[in-house]
C-alpha atoms as a PDB file:
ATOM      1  CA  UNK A   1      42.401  49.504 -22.737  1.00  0.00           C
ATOM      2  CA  UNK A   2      40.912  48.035 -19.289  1.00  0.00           C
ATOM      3  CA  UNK A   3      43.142  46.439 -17.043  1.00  0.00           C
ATOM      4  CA  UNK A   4      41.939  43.331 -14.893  1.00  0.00           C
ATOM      5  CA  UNK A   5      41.255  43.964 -11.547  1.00  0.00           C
ATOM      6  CA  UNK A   6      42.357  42.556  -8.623  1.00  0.00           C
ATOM      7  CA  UNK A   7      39.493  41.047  -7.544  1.00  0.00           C
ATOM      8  CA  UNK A   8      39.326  39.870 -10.980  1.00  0.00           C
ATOM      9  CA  UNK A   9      42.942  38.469 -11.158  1.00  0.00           C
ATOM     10  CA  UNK A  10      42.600  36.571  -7.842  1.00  0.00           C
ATOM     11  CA  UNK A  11      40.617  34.074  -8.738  1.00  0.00           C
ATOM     12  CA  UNK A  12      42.599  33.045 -11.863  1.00  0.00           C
ATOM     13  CA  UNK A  13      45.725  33.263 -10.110  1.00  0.00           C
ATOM     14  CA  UNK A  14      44.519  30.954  -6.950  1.00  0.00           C
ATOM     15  CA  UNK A  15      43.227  28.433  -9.930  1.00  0.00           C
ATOM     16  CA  UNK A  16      46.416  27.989 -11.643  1.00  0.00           C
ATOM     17  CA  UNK A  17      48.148  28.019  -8.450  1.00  0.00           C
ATOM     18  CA  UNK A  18      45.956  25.092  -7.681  1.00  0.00           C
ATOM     19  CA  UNK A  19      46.401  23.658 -10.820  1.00  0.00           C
ATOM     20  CA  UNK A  20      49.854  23.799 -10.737  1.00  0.00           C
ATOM     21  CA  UNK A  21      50.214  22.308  -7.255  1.00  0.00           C
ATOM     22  CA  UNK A  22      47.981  19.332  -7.749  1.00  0.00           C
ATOM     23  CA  UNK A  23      50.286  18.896 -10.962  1.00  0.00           C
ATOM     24  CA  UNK A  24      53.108  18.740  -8.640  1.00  0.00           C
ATOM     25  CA  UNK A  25      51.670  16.735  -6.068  1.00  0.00           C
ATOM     26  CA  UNK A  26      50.893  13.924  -8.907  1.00  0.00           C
ATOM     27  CA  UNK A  27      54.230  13.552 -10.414  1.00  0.00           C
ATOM     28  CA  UNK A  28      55.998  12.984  -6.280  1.00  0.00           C
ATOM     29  CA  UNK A  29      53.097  10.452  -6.065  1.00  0.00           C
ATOM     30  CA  UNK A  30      55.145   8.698  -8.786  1.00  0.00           C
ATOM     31  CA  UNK A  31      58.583   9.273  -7.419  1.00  0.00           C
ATOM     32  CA  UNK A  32      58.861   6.120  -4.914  1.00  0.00           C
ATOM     33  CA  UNK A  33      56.976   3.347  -6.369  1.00  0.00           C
ATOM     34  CA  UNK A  34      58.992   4.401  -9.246  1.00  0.00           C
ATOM     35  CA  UNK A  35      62.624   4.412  -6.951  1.00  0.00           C
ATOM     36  CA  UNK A  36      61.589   1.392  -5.333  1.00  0.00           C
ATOM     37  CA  UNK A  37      61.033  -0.472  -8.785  1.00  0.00           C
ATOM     38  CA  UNK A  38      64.131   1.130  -9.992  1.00  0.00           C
ATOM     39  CA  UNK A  39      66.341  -0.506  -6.603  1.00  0.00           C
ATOM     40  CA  UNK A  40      64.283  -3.740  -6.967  1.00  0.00           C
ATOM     41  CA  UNK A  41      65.552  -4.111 -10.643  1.00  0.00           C
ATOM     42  CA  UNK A  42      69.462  -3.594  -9.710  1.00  0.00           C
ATOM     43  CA  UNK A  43      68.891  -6.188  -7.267  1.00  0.00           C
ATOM     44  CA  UNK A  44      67.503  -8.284  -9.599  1.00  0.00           C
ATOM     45  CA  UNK A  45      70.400  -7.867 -12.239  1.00  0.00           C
ATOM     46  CA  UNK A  46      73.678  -8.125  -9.587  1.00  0.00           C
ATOM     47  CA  UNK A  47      72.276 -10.951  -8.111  1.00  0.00           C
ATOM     48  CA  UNK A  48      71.752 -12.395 -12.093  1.00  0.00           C
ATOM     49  CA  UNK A  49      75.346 -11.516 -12.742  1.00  0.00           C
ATOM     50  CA  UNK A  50      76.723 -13.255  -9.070  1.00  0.00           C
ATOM     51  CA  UNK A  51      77.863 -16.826  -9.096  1.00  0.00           C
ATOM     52  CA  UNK A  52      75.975 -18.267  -6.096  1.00  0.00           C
ATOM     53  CA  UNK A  53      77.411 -20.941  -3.455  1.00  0.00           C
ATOM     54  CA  UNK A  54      74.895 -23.695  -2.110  1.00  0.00           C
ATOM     55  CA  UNK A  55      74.112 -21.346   0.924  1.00  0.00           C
ATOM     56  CA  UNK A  56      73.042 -18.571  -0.837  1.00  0.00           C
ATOM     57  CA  UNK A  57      71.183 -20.434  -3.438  1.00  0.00           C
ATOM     58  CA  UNK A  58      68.690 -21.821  -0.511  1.00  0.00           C
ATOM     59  CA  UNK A  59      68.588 -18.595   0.369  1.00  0.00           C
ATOM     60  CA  UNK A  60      68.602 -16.958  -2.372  1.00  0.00           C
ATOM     61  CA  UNK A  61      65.380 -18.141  -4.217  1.00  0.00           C
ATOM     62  CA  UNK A  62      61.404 -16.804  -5.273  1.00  0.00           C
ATOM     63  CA  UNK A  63      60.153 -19.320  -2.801  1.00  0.00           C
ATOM     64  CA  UNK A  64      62.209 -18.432   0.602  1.00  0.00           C
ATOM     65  CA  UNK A  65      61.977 -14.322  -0.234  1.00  0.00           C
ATOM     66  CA  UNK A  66      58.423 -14.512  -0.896  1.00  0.00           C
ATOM     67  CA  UNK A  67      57.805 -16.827   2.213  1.00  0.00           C
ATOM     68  CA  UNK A  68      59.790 -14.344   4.242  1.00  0.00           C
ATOM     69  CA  UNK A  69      58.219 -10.576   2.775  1.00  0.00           C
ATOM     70  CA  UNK A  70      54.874 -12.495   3.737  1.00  0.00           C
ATOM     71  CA  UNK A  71      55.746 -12.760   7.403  1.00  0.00           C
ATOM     72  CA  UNK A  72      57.083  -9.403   7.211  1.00  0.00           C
ATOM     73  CA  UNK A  73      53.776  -7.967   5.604  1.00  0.00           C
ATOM     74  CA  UNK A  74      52.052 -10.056   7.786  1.00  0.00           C
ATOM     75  CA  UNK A  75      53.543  -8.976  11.213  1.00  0.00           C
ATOM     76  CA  UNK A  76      53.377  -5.300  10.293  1.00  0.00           C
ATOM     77  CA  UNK A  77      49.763  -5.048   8.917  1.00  0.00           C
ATOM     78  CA  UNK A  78      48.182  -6.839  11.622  1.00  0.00           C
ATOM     79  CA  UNK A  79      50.092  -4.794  14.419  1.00  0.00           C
ATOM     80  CA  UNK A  80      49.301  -1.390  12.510  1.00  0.00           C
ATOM     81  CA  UNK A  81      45.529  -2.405  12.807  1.00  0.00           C
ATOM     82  CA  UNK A  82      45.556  -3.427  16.110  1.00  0.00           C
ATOM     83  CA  UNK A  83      47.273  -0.543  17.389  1.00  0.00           C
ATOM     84  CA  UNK A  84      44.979   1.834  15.000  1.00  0.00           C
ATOM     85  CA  UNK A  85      41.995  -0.404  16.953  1.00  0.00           C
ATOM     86  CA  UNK A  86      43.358   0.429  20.351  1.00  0.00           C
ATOM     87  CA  UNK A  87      45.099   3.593  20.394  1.00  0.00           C
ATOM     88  CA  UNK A  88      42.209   5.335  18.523  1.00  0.00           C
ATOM     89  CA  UNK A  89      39.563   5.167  20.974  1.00  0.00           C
ATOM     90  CA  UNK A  90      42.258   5.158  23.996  1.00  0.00           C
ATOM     91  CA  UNK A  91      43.214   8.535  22.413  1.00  0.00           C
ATOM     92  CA  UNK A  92      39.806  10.036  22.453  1.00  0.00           C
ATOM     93  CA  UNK A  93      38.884   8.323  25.512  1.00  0.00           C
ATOM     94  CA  UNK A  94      41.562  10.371  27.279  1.00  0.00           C
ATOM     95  CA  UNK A  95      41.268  13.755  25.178  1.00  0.00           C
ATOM     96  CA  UNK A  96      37.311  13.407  27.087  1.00  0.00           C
ATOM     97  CA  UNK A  97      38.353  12.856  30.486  1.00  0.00           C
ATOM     98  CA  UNK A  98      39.085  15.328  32.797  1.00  0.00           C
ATOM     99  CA  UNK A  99      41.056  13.275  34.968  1.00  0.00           C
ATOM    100  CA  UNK A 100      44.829  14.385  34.798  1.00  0.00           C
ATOM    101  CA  UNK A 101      46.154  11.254  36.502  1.00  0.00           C
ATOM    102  CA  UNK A 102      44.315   9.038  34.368  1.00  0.00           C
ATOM    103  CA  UNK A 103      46.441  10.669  31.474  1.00  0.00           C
ATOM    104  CA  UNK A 104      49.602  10.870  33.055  1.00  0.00           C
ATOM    105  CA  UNK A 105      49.403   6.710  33.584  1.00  0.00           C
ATOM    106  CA  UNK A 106      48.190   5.588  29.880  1.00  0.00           C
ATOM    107  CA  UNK A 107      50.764   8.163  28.566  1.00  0.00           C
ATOM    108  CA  UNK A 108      53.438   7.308  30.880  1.00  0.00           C
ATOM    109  CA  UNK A 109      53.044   3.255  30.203  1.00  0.00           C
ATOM    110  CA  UNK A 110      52.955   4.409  26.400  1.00  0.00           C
ATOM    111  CA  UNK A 111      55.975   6.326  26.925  1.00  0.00           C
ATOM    112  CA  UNK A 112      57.863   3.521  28.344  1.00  0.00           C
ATOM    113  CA  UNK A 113      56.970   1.217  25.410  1.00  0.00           C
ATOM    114  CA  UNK A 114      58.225   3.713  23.034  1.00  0.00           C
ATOM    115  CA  UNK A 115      61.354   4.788  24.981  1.00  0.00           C
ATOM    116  CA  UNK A 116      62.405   1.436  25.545  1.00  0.00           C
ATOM    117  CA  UNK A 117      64.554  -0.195  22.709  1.00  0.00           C
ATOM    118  CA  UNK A 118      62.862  -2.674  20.474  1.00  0.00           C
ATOM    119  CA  UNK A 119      64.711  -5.562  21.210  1.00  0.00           C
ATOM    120  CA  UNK A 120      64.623  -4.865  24.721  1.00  0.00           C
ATOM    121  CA  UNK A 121      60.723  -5.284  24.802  1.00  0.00           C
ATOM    122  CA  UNK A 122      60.715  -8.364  22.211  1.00  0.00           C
ATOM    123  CA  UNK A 123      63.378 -10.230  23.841  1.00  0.00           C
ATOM    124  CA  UNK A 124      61.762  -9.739  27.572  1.00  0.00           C
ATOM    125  CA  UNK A 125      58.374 -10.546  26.508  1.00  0.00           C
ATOM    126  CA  UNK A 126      60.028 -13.805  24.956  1.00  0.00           C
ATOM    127  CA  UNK A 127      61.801 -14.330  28.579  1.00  0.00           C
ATOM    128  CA  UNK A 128      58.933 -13.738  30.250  1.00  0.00           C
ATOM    129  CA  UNK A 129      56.079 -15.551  27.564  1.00  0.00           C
ATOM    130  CA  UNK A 130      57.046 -17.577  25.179  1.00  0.00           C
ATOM    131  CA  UNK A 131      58.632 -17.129  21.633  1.00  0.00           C
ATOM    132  CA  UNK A 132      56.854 -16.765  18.472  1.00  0.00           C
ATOM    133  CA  UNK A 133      54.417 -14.912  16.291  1.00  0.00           C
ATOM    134  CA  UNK A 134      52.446 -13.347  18.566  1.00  0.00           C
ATOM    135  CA  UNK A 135      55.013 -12.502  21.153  1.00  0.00           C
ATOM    136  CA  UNK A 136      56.464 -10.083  17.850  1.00  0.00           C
ATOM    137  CA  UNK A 137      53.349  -9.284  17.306  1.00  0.00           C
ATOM    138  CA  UNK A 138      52.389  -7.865  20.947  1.00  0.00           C
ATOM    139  CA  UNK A 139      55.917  -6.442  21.252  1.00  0.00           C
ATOM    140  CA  UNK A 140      55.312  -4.280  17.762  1.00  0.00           C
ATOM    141  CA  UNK A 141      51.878  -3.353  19.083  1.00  0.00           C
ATOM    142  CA  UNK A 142      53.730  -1.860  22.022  1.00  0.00           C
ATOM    143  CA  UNK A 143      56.041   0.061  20.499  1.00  0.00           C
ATOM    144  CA  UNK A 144      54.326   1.264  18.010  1.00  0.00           C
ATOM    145  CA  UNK A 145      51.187   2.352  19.821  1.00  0.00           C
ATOM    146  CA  UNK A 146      52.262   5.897  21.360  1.00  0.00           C
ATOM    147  CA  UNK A 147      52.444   7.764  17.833  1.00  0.00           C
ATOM    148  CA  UNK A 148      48.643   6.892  16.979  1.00  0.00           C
ATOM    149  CA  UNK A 149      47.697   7.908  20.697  1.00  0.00           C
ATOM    150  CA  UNK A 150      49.715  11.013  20.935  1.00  0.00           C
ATOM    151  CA  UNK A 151      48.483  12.331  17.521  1.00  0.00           C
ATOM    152  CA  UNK A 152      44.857  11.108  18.423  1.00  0.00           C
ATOM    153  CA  UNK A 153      45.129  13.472  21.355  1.00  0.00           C
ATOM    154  CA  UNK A 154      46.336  16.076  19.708  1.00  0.00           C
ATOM    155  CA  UNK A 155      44.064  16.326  16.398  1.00  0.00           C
ATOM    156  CA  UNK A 156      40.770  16.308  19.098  1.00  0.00           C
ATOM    157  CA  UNK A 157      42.683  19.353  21.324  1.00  0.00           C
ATOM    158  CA  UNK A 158      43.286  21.649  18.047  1.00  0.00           C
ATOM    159  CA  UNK A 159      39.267  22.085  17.239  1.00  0.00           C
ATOM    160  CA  UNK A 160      38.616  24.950  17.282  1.00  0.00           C
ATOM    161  CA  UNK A 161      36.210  25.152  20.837  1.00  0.00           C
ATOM    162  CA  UNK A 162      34.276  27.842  18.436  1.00  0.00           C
ATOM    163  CA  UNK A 163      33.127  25.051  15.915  1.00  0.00           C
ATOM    164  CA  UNK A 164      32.473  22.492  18.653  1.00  0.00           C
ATOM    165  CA  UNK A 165      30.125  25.247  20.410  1.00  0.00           C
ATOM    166  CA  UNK A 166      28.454  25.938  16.654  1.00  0.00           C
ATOM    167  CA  UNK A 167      27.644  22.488  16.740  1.00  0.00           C
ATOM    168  CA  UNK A 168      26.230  22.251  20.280  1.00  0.00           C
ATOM    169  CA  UNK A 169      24.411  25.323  19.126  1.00  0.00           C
ATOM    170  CA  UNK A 170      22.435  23.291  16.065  1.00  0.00           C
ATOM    171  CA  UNK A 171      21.675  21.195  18.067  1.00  0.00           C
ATOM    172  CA  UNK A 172      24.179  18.089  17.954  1.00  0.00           C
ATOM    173  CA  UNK A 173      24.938  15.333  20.853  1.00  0.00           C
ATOM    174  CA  UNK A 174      28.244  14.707  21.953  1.00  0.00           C
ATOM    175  CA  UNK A 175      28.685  11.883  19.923  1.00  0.00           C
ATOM    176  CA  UNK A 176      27.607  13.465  16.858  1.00  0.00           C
ATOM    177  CA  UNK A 177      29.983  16.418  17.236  1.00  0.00           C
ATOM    178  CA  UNK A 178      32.554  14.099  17.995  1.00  0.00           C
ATOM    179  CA  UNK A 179      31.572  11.392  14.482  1.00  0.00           C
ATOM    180  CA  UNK A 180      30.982  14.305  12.299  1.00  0.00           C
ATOM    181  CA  UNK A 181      32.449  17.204  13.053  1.00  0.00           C
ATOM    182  CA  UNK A 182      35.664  16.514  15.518  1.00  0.00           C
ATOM    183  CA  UNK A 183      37.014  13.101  13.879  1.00  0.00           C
ATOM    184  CA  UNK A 184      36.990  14.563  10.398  1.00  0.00           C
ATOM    185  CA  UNK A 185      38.806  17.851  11.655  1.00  0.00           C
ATOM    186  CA  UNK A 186      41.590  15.569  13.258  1.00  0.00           C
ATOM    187  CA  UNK A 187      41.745  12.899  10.383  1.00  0.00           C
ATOM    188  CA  UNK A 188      45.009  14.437   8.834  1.00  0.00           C
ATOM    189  CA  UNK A 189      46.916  14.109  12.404  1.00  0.00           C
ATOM    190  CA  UNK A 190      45.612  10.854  13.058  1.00  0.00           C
ATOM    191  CA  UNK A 191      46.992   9.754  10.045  1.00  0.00           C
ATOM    192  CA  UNK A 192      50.278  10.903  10.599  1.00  0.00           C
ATOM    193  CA  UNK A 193      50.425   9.145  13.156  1.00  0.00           C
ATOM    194  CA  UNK A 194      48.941   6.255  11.893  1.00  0.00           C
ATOM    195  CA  UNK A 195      52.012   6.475   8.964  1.00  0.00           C
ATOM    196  CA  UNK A 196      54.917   7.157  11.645  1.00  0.00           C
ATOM    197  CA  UNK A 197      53.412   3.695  13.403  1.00  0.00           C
ATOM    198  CA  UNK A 198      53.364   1.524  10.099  1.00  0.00           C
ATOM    199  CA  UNK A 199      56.827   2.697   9.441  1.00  0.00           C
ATOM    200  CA  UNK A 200      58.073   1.795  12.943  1.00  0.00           C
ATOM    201  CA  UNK A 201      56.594  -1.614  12.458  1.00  0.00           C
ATOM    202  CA  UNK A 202      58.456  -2.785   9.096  1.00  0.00           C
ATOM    203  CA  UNK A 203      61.676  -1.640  10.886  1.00  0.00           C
ATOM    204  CA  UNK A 204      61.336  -3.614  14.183  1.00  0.00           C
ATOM    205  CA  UNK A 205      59.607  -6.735  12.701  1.00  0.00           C
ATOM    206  CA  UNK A 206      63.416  -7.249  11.095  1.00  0.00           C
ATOM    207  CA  UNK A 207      63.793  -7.992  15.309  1.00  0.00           C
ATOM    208  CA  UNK A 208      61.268 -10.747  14.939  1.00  0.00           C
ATOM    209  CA  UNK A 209      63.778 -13.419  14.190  1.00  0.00           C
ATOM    210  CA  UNK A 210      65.419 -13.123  17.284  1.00  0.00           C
ATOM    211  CA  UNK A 211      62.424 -15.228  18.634  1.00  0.00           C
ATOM    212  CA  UNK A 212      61.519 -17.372  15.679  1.00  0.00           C
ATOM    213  CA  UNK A 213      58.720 -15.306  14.247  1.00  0.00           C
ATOM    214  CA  UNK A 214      59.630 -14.834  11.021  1.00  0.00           C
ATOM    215  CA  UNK A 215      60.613 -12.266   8.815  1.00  0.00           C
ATOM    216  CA  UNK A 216      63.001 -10.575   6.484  1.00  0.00           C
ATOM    217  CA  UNK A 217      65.197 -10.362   9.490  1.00  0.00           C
ATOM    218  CA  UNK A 218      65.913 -14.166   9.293  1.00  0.00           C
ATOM    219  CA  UNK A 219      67.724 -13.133   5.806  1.00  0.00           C
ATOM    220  CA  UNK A 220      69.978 -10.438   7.134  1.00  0.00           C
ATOM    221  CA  UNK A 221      70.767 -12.721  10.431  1.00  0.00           C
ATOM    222  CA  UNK A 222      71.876 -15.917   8.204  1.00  0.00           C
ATOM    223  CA  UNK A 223      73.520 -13.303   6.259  1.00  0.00           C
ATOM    224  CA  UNK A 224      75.959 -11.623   9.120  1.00  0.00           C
ATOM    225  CA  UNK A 225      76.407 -15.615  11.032  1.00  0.00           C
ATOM    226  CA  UNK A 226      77.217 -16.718   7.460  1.00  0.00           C
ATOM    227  CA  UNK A 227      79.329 -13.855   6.095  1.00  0.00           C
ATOM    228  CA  UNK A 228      76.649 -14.232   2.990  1.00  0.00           C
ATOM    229  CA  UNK A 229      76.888 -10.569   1.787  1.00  0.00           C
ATOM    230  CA  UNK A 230      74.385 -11.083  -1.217  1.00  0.00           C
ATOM    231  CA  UNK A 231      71.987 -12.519   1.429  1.00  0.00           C
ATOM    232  CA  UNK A 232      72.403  -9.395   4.019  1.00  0.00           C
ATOM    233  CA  UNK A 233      72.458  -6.982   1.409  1.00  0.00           C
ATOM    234  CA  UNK A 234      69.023  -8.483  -0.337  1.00  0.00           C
ATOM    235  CA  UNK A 235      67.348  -8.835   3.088  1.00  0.00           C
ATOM    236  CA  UNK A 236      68.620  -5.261   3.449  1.00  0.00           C
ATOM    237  CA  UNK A 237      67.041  -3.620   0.485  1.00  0.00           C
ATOM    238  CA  UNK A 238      63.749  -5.570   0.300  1.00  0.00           C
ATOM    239  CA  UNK A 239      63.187  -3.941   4.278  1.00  0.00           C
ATOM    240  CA  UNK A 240      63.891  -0.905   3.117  1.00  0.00           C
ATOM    241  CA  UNK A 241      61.727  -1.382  -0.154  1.00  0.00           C
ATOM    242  CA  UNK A 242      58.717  -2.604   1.904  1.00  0.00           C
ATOM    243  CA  UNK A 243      59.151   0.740   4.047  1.00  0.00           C
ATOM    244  CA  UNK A 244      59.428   3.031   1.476  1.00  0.00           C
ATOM    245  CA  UNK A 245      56.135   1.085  -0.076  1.00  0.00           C
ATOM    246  CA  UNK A 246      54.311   1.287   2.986  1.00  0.00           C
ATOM    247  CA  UNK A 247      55.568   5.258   3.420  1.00  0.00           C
ATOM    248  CA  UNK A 248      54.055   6.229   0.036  1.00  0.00           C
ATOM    249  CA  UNK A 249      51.258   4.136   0.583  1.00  0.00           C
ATOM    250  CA  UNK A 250      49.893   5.902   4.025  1.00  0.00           C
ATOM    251  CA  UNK A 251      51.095   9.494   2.238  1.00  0.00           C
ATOM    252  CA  UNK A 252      48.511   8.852  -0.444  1.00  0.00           C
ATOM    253  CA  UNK A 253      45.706   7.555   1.883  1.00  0.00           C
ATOM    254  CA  UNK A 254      46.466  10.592   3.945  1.00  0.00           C
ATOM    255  CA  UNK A 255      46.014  13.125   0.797  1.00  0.00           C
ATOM    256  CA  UNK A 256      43.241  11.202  -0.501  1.00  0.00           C
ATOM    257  CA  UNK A 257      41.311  10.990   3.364  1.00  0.00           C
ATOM    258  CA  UNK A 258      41.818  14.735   4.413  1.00  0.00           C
ATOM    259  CA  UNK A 259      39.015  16.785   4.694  1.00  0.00           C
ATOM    260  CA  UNK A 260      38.813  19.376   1.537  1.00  0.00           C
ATOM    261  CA  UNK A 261      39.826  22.890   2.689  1.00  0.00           C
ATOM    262  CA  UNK A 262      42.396  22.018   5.575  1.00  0.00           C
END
């Protein structure tokens, strides 16, 4: 009777091992969308069952939620792209230089942004602007910008110095090594950062109504003035619906967009 090897047996074993974690990986794919449909449904069914008041029948209608999870949407998408436009090339701008001061400022201002509480920086840009859409939006963009910079940074510093010098050695420019070789290696970070950033954005975007721009937060703030629990607890959900959404969404672009083999 001959026995398998090991050398053999290793090859089989990695392949069902593979198998058996893309198998895995497929069914959480299915988890949230399926939660969030799942949440979305109760919703749909208490609020079916309550006997609404005037107030919460304005409120409480297709027309006003869909009005207000576009505003929402709106807000966070464009910030998340402008801040992936910006914080991108500032972050490998700065992983180039060799300037230590010039890092300490564009990280310190990003710090501040970050550290300082979300309403702090909407409401003072409103003091010291104006009110409105793009106040919220400029106020998300700063808060939201030091994740994508930070993990920009930090995917360029972990290549390996051996594979940039293999690729100076072929005979590749700067910029080449950089497009093809460094980018690519750093794409997973990036992306986490990119996720933590969209994430931030549906959350503070509820702030948004504080200076008439919009929002889901205008539901949960007529909601606590009015003592409208149905409306505050729809608002609520659908925030937390949209993040869970937008969560699953940037996981999945993030599996789908890594480089095979890392």
């Amino acid at each position: 009777m001959v026995f398998p090897s090991a050398t053999t047996a290793t090859p089989v074993v990695r392949s069902r091992v593979a198998r058996r974690s893309d198998e895995i990986l497929s069914i959480k794919r299915f988890v949230t969308p399926a939660v969030v449909l799942l949440v979305l449904v109760a919703l749909f069914v208490a609020l079916s069952s309550m006997t609404l008041d005037s107030i919460e029948s304005r409120t409480l209608n297709t027309d006003y939620i869909i009005a207000r999870v576009r505003e929402h949407l709106g807000l966070t998408v464009v910030a998340s792209a402008l801040v992936a436009v910006l914080a991108i090339p500032t972050g490998i701008v700065l992983s180039r230089t060799r300037s230590r001061v010039l890092k300490a400022i564009v990280l310190g201002i990003a710090n501040v942004g970050q550290a300082t509480p979300a309403v702090g920086v909407i409401i003072l840009l409103a003091i010291l602007w104006q009110t409105g859409y793009l106040t919220a939006l400029v106020g998300l963009v700063i808060y939201s910008f030091l994740p994508v910079l930070r993990n920009t940074m930090i995917g360029l510093q972990q290549v390996d110095e051996n594979v940039r010098e293999s690729a100076f050695g072929m005979g590749m420019t700067q910029n080449q090594v950089l497009f093809r070789i460094e980018l690519p290696l750093a794409v997973p970070v990036i992306l986490a950062g990119l996720r933590t950033s969209l994430v931030f954005c549906v959350g503070v975007a509820t702030i948004a109504t504080f200076i008439n721009a919009g929002g889901l937060g205008d539901m949960i703030v007529n909601g606590l003035k009015l003592q409208r629990y149905p409306v505050l607890v729809t608002g609520a959900v659908l925030v937390a619906c949209i993040a869970l959404l937008i969560d699953w969404v940037a996981a999945t672009a993030e599996d789908v967009l890594r480089p095979r083999g890392t």
